[in-house]
Protein backbone atom coordinates (compact mmCIF):
# COMPACT_ATOMS: atom_id res chain seq x y z
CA UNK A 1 -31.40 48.88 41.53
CA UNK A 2 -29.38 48.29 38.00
CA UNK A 3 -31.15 49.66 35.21
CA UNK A 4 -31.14 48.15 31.67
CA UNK A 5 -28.88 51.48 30.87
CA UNK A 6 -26.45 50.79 33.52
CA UNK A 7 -26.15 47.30 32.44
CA UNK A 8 -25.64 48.15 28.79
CA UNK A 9 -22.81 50.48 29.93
CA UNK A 10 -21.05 47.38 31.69
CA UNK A 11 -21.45 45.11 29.07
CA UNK A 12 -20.14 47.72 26.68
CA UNK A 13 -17.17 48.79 28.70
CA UNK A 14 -16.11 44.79 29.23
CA UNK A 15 -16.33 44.70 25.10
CA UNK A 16 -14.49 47.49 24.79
CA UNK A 17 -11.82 46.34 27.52
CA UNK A 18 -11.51 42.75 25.84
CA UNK A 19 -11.27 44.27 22.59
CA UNK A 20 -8.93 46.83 23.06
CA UNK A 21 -10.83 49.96 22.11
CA UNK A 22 -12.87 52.85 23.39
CA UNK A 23 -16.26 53.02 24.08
CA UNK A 24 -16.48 55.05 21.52
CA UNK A 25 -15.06 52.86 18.46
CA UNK A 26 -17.93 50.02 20.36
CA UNK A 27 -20.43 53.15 19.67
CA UNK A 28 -18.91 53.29 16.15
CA UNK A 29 -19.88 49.88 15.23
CA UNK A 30 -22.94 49.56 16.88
CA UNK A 31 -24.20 52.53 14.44
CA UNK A 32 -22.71 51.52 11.54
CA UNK A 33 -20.23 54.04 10.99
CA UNK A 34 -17.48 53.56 8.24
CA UNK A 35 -14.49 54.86 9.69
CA UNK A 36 -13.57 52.13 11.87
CA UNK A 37 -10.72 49.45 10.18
CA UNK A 38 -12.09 46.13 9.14
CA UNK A 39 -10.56 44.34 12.04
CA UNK A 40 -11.53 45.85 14.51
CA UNK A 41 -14.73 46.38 13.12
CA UNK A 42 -14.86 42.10 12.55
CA UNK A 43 -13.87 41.60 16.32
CA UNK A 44 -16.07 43.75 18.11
CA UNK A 45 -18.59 42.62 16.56
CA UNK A 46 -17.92 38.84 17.43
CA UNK A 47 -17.22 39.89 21.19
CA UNK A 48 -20.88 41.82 20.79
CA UNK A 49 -22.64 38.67 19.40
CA UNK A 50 -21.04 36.07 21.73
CA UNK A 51 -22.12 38.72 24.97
CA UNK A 52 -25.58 38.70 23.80
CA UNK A 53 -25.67 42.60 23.62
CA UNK A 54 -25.76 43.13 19.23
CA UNK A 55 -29.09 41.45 19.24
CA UNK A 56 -30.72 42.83 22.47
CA UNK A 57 -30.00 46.14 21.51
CA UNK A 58 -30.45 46.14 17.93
CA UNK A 59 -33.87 44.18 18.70
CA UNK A 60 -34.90 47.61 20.72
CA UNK A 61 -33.36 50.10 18.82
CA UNK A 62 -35.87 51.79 16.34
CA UNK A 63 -36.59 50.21 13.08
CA UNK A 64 -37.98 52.27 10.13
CA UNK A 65 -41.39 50.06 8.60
CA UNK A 66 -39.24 48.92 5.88
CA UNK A 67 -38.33 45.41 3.53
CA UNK A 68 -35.34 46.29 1.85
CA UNK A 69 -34.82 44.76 -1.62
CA UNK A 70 -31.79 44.65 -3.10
CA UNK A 71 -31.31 44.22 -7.37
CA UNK A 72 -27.89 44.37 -8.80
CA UNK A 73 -29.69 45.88 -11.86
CA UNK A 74 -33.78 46.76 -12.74
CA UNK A 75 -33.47 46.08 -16.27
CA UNK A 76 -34.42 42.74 -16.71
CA UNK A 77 -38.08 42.20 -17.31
CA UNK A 78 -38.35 39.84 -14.68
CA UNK A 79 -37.89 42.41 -12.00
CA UNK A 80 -40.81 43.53 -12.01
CA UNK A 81 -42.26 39.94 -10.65
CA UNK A 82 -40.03 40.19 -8.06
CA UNK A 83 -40.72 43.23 -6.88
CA UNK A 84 -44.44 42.50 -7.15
CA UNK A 85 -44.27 39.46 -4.99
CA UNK A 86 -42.15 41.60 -2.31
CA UNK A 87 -44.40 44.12 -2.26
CA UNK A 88 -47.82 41.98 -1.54
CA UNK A 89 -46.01 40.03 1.18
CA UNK A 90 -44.94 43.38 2.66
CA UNK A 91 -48.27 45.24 2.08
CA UNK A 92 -49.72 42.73 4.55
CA UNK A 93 -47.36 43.09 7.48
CA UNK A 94 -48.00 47.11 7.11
CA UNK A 95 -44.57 47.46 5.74
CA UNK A 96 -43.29 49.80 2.49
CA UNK A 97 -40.40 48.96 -0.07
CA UNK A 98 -36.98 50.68 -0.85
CA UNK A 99 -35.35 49.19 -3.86
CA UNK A 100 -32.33 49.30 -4.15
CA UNK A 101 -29.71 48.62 -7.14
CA UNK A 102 -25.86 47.44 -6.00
CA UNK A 103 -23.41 45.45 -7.30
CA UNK A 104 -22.54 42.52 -9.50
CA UNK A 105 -24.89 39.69 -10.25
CA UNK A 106 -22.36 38.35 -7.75
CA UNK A 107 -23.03 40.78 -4.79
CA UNK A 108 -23.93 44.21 -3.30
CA UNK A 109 -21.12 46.65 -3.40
CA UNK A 110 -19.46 47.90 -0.03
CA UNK A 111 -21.31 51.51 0.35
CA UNK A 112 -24.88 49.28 0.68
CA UNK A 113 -24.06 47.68 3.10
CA UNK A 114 -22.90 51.17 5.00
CA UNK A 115 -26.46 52.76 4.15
CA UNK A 116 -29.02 49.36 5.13
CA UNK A 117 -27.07 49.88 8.61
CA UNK A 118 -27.81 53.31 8.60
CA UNK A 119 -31.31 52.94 7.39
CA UNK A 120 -32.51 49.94 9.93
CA UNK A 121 -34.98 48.10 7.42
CA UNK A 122 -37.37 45.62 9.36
CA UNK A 123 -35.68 42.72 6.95
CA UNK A 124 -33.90 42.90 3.37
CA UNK A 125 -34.23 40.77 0.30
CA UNK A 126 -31.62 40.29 -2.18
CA UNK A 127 -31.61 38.74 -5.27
CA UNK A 128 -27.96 37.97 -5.61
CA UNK A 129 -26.28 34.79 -5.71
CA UNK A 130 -24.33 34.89 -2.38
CA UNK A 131 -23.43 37.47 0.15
CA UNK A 132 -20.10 37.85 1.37
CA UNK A 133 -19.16 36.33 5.39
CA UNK A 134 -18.43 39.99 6.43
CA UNK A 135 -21.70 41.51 5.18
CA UNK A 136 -23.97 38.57 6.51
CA UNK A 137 -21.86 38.78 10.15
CA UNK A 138 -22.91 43.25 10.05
CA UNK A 139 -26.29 42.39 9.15
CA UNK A 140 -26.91 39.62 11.99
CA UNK A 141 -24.71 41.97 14.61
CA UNK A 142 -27.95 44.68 14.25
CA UNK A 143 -30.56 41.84 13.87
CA UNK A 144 -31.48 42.79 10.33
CA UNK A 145 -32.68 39.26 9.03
CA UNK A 146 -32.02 38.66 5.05
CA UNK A 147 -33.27 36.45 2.77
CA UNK A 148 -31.74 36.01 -0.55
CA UNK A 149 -33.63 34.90 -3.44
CA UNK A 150 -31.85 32.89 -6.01
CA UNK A 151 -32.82 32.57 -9.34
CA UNK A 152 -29.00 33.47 -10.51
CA UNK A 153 -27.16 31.56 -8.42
CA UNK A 154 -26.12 28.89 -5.55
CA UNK A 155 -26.20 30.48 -2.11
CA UNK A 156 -23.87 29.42 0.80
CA UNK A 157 -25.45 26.72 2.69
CA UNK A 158 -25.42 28.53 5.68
CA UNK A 159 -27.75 31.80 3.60
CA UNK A 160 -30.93 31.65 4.15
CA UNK A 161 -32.84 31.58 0.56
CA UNK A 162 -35.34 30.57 -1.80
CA UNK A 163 -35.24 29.39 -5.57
CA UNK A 164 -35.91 27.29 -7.92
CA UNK A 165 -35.59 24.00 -9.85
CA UNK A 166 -33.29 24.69 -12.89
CA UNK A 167 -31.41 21.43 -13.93
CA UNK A 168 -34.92 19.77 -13.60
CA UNK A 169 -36.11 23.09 -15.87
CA UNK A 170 -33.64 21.96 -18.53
CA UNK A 171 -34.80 18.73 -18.40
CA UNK A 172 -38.45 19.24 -18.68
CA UNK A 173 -37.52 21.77 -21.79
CA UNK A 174 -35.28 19.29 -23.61
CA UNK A 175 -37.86 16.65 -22.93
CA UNK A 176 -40.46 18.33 -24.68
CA UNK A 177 -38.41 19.13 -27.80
CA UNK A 178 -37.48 15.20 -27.70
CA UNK A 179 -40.76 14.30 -27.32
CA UNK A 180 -42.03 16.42 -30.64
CA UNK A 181 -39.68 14.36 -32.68
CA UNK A 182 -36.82 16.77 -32.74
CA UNK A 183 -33.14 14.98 -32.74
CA UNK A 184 -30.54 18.34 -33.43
CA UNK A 185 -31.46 20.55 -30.08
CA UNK A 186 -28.80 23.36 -29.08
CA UNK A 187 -28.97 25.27 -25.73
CA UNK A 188 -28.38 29.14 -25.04
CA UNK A 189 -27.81 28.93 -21.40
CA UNK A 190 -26.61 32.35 -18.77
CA UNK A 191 -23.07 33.28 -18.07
CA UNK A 192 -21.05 30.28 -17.22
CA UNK A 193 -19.74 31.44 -14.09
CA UNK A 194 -23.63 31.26 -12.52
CA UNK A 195 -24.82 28.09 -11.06
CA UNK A 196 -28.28 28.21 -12.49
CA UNK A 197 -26.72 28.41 -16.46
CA UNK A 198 -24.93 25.18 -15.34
CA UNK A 199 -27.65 23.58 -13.51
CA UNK A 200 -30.13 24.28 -16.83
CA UNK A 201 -27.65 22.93 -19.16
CA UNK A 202 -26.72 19.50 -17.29
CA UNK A 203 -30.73 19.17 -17.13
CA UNK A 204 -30.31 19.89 -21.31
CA UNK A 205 -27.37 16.89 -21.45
CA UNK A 206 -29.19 14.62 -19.59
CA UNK A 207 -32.26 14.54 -21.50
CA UNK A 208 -30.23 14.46 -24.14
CA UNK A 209 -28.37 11.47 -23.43
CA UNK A 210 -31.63 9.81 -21.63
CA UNK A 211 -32.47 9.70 -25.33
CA UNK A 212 -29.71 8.49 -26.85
CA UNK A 213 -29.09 11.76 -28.59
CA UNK A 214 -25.72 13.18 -29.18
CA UNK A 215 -24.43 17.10 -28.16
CA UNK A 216 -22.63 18.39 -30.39
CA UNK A 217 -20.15 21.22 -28.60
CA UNK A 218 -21.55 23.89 -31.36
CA UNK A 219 -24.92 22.88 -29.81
CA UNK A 220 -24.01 24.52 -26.17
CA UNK A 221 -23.73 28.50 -25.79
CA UNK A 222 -23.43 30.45 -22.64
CA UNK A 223 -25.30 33.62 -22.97
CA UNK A 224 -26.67 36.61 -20.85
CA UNK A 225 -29.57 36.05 -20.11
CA UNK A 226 -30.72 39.36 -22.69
CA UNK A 227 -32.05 39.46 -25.92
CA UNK A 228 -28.44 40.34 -27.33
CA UNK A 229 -26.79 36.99 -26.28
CA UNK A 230 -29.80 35.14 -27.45
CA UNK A 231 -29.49 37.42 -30.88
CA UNK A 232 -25.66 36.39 -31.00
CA UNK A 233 -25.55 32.96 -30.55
CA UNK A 234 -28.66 32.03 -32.30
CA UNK A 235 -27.06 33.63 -35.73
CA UNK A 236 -24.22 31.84 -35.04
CA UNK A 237 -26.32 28.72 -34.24
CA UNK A 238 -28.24 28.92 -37.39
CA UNK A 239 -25.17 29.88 -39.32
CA UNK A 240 -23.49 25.87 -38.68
CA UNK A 241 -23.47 23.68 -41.97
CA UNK A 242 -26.64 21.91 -40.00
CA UNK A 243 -27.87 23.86 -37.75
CA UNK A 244 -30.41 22.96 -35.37
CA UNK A 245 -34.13 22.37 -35.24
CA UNK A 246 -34.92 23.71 -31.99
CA UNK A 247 -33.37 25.99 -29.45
CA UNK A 248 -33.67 25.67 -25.89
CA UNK A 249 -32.96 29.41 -24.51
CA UNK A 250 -31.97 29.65 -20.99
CA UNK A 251 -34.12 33.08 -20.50
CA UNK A 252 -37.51 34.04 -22.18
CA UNK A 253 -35.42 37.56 -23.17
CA UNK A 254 -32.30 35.52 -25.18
CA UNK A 255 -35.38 33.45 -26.97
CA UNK A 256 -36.85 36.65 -28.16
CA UNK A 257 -33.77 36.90 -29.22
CA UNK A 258 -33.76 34.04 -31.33
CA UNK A 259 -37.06 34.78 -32.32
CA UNK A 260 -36.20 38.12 -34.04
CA UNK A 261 -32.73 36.07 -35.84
CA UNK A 262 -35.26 33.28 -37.16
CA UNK A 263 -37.50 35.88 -38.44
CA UNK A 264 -34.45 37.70 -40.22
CA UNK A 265 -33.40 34.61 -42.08
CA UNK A 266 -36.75 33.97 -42.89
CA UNK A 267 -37.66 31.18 -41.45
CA UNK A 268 -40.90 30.19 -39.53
CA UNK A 269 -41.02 29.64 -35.94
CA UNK A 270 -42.43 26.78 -35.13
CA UNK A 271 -42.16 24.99 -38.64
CA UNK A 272 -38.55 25.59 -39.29
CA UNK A 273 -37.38 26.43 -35.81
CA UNK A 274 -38.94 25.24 -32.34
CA UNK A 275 -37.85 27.71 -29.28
CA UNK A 276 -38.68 27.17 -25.58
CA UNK A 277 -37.74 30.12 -23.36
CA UNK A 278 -36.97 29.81 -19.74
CA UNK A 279 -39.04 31.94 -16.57
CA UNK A 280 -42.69 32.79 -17.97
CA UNK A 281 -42.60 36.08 -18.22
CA UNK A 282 -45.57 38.26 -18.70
CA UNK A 283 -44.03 39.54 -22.49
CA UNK A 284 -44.04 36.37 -23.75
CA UNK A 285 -47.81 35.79 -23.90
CA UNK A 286 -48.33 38.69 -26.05
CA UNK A 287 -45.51 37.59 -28.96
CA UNK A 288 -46.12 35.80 -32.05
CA UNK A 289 -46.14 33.11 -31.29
CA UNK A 290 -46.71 32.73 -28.15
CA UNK A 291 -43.75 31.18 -26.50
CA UNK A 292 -43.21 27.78 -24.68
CA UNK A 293 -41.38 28.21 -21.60
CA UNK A 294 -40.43 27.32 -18.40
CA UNK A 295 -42.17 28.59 -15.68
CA UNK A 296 -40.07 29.82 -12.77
CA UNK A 297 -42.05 30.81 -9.94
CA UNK A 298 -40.30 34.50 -9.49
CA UNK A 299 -43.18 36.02 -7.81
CA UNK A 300 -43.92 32.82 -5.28
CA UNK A 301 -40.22 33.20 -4.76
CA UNK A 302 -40.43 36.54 -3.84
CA UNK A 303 -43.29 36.43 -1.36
CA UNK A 304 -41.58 33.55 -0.07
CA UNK A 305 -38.39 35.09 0.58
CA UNK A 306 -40.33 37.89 2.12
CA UNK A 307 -42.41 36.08 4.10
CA UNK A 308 -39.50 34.35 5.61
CA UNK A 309 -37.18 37.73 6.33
CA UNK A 310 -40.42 38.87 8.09
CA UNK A 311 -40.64 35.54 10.33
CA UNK A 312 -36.98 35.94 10.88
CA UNK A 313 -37.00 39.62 12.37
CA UNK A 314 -39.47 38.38 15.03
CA UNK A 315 -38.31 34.51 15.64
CA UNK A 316 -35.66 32.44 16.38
CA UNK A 317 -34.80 30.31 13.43
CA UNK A 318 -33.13 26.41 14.22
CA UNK A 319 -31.04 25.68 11.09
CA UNK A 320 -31.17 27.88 7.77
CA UNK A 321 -34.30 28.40 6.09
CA UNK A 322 -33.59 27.11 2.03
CA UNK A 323 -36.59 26.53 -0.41
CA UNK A 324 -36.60 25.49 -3.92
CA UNK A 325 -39.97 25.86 -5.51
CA UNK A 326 -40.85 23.48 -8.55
CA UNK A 327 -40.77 24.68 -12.12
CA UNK A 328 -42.97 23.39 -14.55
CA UNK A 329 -43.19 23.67 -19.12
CA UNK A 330 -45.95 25.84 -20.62
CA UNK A 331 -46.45 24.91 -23.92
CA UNK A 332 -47.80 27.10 -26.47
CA UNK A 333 -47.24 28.28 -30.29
CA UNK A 334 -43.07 28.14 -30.74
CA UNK A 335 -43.10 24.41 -30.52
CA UNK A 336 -43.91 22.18 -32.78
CA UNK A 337 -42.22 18.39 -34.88
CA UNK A 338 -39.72 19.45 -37.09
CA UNK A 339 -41.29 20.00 -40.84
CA UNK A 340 -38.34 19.01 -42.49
CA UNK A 341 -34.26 17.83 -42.23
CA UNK A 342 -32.13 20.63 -40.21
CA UNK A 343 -30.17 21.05 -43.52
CA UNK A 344 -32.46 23.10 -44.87
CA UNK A 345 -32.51 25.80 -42.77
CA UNK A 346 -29.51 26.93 -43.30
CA UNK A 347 -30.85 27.21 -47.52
């Protein structure tokens, strides 16, 4: 009789035969070890996958009770949302959370990827904007699901993920400005090279032009997403011969930002300045005044995401899960028809 270990051993050896390696580089791979060359390391682990064997055996091979979730930085306020929403989904499947902080805004850095491999989570989150072929094809050869979840970004078609509606965010924020009689509306949107700050702003033009209003270049900033690039811009926004009447920040941080300029200069938010901020975080109830926002569903993301890395490490998936979750405007106290022309805020 053949037994499942004599059987691995055969499939193995054949890998390692078409391949052109030992047994041992195969071994190498299979456990994640770094000191095998990229190439090698890429090809066995197609041959692997198209045998049958990376899944069967990573499937049976001990998993530690783990969801994996993966920041390139915890600063931001809105982390904690995140990691609250991961942590509920998780709590209910009997699974803890490692967090982990790698990378660019971009991506995780090489040396995470060699430590999840080592570590064997049950399923990882990441809130990046993409992940790189070669990563995604190491996690799927030791059937480690991953989910990312995109409130930065515009995942690869082909990544599973979950996010959120910004270009109909920055319409819903413009549209509210508009609405409240405002006509000279500027924008402090993310870094420029992030899908999101580009998706926000078009929603910002088109409401814009929906009304007939112009934009003037001035108007249209690309910021950080922190409460220094809302700081910056805004005293350069309210600096301009005629500056504007409201400010549509791209991130509830850069519009405290602009809150703490307008203050400066002594003017009075809302009667000389409207601001809408952008994700709902908790901090911005407790301001004064309280700010209108956008609400971006980063905790429903986050159990989402989890929820879905979970169902992923235990089904078989047809096509790649992607969900965007609606955002919706809060209004509150930093909104309000402009008091009098924009040239006098700059007296």
């Amino acid at each position: 009789m053949t037994t499942a270990h004599t059987d691995d051993r055969v499939t193995l050896a054949s890998v390692a035969e078409e391949a052109g390696v030992s047994l041992s580089t195969i071994s190498k791979v299979l456990n994640g070890r770094a000191d095998v060359a990229a190439a090698t390391r890429s090809r066995v682990e197609e041959l692997l996958a198209q045998r049958g064997y990376a899944r069967r055996g990573a499937g049976t091979a001990a998993k530690a009770d783990l969801i994996e979730l993966v920041f390139h930085e915890l600063e931001s306020v809105w982390s904690m949302e995140i990691i609250t929403g991961v942590e509920a989904v998780a709590k209910e499947h009997g699974l803890s959370v490692v967090l982990t902080e790698s990378g660019s805004r971009h991506a995780p850095d090489p040396a995470w990827v060699e430590g999840v491999m080592r570590r064997r989570p049950v399923a990882v989150v990441l809130v990046f904007s993409g992940l790189a072929p070669e990563y995604r094809e190491r996690l799927q050869s030791r059937a480690i699901p991953f989910v990312i979840i995109d409130p930065a970004g515009d995942p690869s078609p082909d990544v599973p993920s979950v996010g959120s509606a910004n270009w109909s965010g920055g319409l819903l924020a413009t549209r509210h400005l508009i609405e409240l009689g405002h006509t000279r509306i500027a924008t402090i949107t993310g870094p420029e090279d992030m899908m999101c700050s580009l998706a926000r702003v078009d929603g910002y033009r088109t409401a814009m032009n929906s009304a007939g209003l112009d934009v003037d270049p001035d108007w249209v900033r690309f910021g950080d997403f922190h409460v220094t690039g809302g700081r910056s811009h805004a005293a350069e926004l309210l600096s301009l011969e005629n500056p504007p009447t409201a400010i549509f920040a791209g991130s509830d941080l850069q519009a405290l930002g602009v809150l703490e300029v307008a203050r400066s200069r002594g003017l009075r938010v809302p009667e000389d300045l409207s601001i809408v901020g952008y994700d709902d975080i908790p901090l911005v109830q407790w301001v004064s005044p309280r700010l209108t926002t956008i609400h971006q569903p980063l905790r429903r993301m986050a159990e989402e995401a989890t929820r879905i890395a979970i169902r992923m490490s235990t089904e078989t998936f047809t096509g790649t899960p992607r969900i965007d979750l609606a955002t919706n405007l809060v209004v509150r106290e930093s909104t309000a028809p402009p008091a009098q022309p924009a040239s006098k805020l700059s007296e």
